[in-house]
N, C-alpha and C. Protein backbone atom coordinates (compact mmCIF):
# COMPACT_ATOMS: atom_id res chain seq x y z
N UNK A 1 0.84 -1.17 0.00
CA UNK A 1 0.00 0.00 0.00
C UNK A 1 0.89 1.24 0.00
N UNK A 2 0.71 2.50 -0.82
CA UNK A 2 1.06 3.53 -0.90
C UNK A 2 1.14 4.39 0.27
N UNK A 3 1.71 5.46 0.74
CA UNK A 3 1.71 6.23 1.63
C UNK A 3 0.39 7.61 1.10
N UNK A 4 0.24 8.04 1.83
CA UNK A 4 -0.66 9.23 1.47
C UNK A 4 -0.56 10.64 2.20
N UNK A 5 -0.63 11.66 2.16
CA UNK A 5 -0.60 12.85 2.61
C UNK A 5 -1.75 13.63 2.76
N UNK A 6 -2.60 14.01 3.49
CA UNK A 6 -3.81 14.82 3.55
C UNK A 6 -3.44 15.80 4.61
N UNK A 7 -4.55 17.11 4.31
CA UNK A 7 -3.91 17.78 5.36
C UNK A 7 -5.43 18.95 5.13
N UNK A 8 -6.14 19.49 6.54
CA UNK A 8 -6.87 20.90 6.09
C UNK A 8 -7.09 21.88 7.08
N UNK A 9 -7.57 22.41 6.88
CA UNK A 9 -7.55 24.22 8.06
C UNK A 9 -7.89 25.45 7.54
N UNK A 10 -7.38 26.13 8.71
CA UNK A 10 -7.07 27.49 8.67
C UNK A 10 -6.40 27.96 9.49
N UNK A 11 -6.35 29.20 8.80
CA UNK A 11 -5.28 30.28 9.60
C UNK A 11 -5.83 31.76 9.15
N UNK A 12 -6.51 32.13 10.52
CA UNK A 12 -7.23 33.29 10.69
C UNK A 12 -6.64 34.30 10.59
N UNK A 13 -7.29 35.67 9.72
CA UNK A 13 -6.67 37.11 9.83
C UNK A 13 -6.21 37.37 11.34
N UNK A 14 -6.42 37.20 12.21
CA UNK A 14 -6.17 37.03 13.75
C UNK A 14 -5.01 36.41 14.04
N UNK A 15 -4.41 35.07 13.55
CA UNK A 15 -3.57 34.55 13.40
C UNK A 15 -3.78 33.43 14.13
N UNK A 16 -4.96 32.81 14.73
CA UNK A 16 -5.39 31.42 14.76
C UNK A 16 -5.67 30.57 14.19
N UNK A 17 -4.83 29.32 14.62
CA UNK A 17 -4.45 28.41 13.98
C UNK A 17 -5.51 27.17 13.98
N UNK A 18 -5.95 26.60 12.74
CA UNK A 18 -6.70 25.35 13.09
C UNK A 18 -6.22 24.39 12.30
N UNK A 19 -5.69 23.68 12.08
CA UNK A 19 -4.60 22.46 10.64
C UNK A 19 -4.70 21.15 11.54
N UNK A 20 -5.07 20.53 10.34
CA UNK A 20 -5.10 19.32 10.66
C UNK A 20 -4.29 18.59 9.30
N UNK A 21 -3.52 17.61 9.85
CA UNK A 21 -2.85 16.79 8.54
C UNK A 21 -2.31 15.47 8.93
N UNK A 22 -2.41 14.77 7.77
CA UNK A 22 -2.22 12.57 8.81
C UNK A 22 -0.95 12.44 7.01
N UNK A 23 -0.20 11.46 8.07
CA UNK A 23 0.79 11.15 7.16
C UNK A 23 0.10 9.28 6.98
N UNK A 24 -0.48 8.32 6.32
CA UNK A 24 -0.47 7.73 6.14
C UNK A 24 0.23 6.32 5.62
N UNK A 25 0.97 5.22 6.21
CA UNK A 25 1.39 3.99 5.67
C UNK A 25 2.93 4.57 5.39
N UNK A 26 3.45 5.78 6.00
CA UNK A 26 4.39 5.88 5.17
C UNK A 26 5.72 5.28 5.73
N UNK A 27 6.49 4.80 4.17
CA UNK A 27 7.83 3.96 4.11
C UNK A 27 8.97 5.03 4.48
N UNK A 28 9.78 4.44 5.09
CA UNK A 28 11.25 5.56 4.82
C UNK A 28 11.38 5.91 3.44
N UNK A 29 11.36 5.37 2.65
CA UNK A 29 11.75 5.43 1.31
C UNK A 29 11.10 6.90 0.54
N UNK A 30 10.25 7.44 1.21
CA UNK A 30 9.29 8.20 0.98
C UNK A 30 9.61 9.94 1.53
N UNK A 31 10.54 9.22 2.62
CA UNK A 31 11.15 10.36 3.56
C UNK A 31 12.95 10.59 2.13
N UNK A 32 13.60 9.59 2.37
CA UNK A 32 15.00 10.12 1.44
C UNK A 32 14.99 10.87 1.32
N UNK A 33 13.91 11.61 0.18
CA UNK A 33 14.59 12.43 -0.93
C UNK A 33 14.68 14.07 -0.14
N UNK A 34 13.80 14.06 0.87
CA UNK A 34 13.80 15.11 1.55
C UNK A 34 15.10 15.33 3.22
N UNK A 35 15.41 13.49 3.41
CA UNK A 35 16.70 13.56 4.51
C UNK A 35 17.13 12.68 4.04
N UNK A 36 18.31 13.05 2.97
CA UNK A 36 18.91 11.17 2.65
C UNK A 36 19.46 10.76 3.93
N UNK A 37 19.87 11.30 4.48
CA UNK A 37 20.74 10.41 5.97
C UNK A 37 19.60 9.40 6.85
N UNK A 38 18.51 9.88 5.86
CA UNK A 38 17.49 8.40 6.72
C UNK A 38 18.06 6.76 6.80
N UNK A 39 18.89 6.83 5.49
CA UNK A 39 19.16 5.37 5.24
C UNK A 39 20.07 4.94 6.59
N UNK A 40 20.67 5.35 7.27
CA UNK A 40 21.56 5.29 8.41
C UNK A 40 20.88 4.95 9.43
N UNK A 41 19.50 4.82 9.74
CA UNK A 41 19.03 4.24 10.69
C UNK A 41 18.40 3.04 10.55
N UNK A 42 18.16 2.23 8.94
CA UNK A 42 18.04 1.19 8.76
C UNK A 42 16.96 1.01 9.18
N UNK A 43 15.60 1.69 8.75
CA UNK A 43 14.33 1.62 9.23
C UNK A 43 13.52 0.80 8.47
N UNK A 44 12.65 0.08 9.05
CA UNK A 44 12.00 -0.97 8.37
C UNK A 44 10.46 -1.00 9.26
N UNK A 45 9.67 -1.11 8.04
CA UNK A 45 8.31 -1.02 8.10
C UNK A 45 7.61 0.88 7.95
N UNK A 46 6.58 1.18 8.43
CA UNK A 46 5.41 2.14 8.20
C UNK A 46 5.33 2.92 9.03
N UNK A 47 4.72 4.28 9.03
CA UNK A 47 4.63 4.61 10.04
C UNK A 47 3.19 5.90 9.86
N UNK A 48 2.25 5.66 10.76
CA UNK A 48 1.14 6.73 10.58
C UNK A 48 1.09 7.75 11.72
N UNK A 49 0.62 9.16 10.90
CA UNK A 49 1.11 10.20 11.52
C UNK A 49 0.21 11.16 11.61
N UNK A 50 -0.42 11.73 12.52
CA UNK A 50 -1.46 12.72 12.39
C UNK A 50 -1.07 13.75 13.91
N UNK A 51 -1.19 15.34 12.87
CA UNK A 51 -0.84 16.24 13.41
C UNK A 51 -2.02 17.29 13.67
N UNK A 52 -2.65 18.13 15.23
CA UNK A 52 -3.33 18.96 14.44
C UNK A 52 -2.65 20.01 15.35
N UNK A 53 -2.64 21.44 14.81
CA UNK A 53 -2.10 22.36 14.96
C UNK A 53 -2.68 23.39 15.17
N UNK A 54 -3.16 24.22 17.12
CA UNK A 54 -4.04 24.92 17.65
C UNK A 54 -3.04 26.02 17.99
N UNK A 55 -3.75 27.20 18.37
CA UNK A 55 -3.42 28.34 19.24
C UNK A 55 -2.90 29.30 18.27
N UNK A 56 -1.74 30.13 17.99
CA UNK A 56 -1.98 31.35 17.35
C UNK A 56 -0.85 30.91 16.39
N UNK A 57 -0.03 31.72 15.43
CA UNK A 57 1.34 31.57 14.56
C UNK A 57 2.01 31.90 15.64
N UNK A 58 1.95 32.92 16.75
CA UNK A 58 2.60 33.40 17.38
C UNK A 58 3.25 32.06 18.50
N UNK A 59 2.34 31.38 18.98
CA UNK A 59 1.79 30.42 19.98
C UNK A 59 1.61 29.09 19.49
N UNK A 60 1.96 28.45 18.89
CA UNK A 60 1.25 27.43 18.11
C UNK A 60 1.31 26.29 19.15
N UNK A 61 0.54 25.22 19.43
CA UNK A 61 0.25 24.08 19.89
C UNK A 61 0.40 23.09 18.96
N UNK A 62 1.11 22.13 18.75
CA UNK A 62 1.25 20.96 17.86
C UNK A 62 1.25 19.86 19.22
N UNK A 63 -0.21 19.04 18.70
CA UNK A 63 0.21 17.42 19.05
C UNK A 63 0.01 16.36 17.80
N UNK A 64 0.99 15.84 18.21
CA UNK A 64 1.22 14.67 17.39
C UNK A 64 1.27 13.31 17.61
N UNK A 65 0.77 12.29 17.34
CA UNK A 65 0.47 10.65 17.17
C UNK A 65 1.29 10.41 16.28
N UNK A 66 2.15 9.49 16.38
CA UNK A 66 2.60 8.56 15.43
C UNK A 66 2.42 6.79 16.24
N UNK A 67 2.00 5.94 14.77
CA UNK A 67 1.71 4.66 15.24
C UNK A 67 2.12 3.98 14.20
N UNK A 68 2.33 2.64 14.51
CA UNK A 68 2.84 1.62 13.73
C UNK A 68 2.69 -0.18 13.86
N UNK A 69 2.35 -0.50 13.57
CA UNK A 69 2.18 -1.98 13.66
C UNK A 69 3.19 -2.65 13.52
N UNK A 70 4.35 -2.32 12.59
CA UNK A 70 5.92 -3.04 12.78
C UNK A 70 6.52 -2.06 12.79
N UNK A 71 7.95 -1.37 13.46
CA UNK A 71 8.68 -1.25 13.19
C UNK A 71 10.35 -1.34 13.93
N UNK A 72 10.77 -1.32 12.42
CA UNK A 72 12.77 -1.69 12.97
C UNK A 72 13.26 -0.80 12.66
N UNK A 73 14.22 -0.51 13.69
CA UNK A 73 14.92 0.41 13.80
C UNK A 73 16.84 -0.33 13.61
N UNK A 74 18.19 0.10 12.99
CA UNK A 74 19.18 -0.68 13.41
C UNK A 74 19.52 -1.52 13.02
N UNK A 75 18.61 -2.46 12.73
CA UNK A 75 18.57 -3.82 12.71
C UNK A 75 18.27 -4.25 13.80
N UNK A 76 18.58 -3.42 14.90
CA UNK A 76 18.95 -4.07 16.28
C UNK A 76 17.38 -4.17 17.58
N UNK A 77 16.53 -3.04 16.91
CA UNK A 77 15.22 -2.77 17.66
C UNK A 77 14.23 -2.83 17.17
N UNK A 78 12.96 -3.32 17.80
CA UNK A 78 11.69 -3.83 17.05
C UNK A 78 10.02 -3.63 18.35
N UNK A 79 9.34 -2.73 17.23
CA UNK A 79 8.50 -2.56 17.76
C UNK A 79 7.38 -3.35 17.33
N UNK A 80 6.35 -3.47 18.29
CA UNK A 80 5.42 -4.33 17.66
C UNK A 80 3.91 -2.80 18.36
N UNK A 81 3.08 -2.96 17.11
CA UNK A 81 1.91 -2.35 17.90
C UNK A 81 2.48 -0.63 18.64
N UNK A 82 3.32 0.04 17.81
CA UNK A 82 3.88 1.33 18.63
C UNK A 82 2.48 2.62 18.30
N UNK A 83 2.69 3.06 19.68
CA UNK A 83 2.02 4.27 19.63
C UNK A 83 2.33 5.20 20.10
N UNK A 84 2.78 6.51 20.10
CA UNK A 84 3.53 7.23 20.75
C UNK A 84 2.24 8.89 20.57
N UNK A 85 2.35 9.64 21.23
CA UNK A 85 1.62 11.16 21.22
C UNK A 85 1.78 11.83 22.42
C-alpha cells in the first residue's frame, strides 16, 4: 500500500491556527529524498502520523500521534503495535 498525505484548516486574519494533517502507511523510502541520511538508521516497516495544529502563529500548539504496527529500527530494535503522542 502507498503512503498518502492529507492535510486541512485554517489560519485566521487574527492569526489562529486550526490544521489538521495525517501522514499515512508511510515507508522511509518516501522520507529520502527530503533527509537522505534516513538510510543510516536502517528503518524498516510504516509509520502513521497525524498532526493537528491549535493556538496562534505566534503560539502554536502541535500534538502529534505517530503509530505503527511493525517497526525496525538498526537492525537491532523492534517494535510491535507502537504508539507514541
Amino acid at each position: 500500500m502507498a503512503g498518502a498525505l492529507s492535510g486541512s484548516g485554517t489560519v485566521g486574519a487574527d492569526g489562529k491556527l486550526n490544521i489538521k494533517a495525517a501522514l499515512e502507511n508511510i515507508q522511509p523510502g518516501a522520507i529520502a529524498p527530503f533527509y537522505p541520511d534516513i538510510a543510516q538508521y536502517k528503518i524498516k516497516g510504516a509509520v502513521t502520523a497525524g498532526a493537528t495544529v491549535t493556538g496562534t502563529a505566534k503560539a502554536p500548539k502541535i500534538d502529534l500521534a505517530l503509530t505503527s504496527s511493525s517497526l525496525g529500527l538498526m537492525d537491532t530494535l523492534s517494535f510491535k503495535n507502537l504508539k507514541v503522542s
